[in-house]
Protein backbone atom coordinates (compact mmCIF):
# COMPACT_ATOMS: atom_id res chain seq x y z
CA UNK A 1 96.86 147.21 171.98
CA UNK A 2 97.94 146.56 175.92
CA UNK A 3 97.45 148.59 178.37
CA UNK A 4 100.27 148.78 181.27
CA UNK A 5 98.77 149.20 184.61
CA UNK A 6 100.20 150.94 187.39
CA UNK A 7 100.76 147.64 189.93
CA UNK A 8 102.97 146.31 187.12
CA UNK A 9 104.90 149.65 186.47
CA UNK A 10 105.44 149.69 190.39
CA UNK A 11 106.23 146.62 190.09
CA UNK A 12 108.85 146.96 187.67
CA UNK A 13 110.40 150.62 189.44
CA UNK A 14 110.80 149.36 192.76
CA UNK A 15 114.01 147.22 193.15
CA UNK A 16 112.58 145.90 197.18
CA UNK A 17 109.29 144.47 195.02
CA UNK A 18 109.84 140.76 195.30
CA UNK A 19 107.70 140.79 191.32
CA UNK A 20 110.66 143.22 190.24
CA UNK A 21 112.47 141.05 188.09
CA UNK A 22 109.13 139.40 186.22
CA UNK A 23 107.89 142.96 186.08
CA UNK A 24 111.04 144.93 184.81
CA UNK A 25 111.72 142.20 182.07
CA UNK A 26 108.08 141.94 180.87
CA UNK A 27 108.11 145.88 180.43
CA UNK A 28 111.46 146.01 178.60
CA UNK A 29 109.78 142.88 176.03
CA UNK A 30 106.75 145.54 175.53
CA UNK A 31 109.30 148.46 175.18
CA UNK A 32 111.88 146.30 172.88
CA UNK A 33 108.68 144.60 170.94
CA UNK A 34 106.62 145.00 167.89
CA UNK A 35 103.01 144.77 169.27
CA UNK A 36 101.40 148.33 170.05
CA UNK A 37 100.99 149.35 173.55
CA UNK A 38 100.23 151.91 176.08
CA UNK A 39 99.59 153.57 179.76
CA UNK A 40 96.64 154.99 180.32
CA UNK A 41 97.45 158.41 181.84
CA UNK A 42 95.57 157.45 184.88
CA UNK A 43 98.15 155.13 185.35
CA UNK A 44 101.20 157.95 185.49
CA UNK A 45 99.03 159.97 188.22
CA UNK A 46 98.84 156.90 190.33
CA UNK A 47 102.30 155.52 189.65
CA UNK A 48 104.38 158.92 190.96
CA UNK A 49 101.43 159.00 193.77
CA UNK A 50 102.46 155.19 194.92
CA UNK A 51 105.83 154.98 194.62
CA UNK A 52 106.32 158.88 196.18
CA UNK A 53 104.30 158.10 199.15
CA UNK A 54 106.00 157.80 202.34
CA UNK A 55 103.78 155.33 203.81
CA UNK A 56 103.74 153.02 200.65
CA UNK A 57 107.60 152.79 200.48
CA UNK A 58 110.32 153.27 202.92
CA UNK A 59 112.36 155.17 201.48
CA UNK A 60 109.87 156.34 199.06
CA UNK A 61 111.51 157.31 195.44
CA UNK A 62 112.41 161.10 195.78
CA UNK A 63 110.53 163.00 193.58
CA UNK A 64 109.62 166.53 194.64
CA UNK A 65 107.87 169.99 193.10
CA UNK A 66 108.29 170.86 189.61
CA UNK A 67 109.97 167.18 189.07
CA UNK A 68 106.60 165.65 189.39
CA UNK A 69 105.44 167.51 186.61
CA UNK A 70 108.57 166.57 184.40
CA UNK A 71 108.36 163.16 185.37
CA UNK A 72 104.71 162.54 184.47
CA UNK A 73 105.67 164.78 180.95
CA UNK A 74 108.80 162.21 180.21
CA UNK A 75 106.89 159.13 180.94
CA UNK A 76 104.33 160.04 178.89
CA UNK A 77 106.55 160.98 175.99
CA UNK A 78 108.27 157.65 176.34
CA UNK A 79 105.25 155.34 176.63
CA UNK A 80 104.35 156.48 173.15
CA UNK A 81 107.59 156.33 171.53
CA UNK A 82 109.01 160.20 171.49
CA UNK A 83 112.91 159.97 171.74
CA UNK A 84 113.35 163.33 171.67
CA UNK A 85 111.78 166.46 173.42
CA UNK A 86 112.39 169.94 172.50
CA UNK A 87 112.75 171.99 175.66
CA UNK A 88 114.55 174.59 177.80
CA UNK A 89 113.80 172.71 181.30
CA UNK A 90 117.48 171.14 182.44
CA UNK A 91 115.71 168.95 184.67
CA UNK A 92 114.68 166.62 182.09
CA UNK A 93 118.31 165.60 182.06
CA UNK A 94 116.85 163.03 184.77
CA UNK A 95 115.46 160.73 182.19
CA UNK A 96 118.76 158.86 180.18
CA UNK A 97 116.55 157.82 177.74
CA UNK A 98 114.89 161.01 176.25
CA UNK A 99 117.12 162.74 174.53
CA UNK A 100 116.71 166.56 175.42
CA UNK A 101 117.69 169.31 173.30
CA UNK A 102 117.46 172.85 173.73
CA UNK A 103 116.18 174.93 170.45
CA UNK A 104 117.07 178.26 171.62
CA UNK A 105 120.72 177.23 171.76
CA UNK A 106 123.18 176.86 168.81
């Protein structure tokens, strides 16, 4: 198992990060790979906390109210594999890759 932490995920987010490229790429070959792999949900908290902070990142990446929530609930779906999530919330539209379907609707 590897664990993913939060500099590297930062890393990998932040197009002005001069370790973009290395980080991006080595976080696609985990995605795209075989070998078993994770982020501790520490990691999430602290991620959204960095890369939202004003003072961190000029401009900081929006992210605001109830999106917080959504975005630690669709990063954690897709760091262990879900494709899919079952939900009413249109804001998860955010996320291209989570699919989002709504079970109340035909």
């Amino acid at each position: 198992m590897i664990a993913v932490d939060t500099n590297l995920l930062v890393y990998g987010h932040r197009e002005d990060s001069p370790w973009h490229d290395a980080a991006y790429k080595r976080i696609a070959e985990l995605a795209e790979g075989r070998a078993p792999w994770a982020i501790p949900w520490p990691c999430l908290h602290e991620f959204i906390a960095v890369v939202t902070h004003p003072r961190i990142y000029t401009p900081p990446t929006p992210l605001a109210g109830a999106q917080v929530h959504d975005a630690r609930v669709a990063a954690i779906c897709l760091a262990h594999g879900v494709r899919e999530s079952w939900t009413v919330d249109r804001d998860f539209g955010r996320f291209p890759t989570l699919t989002i379907r709504n079970p109340l609707v035909g």
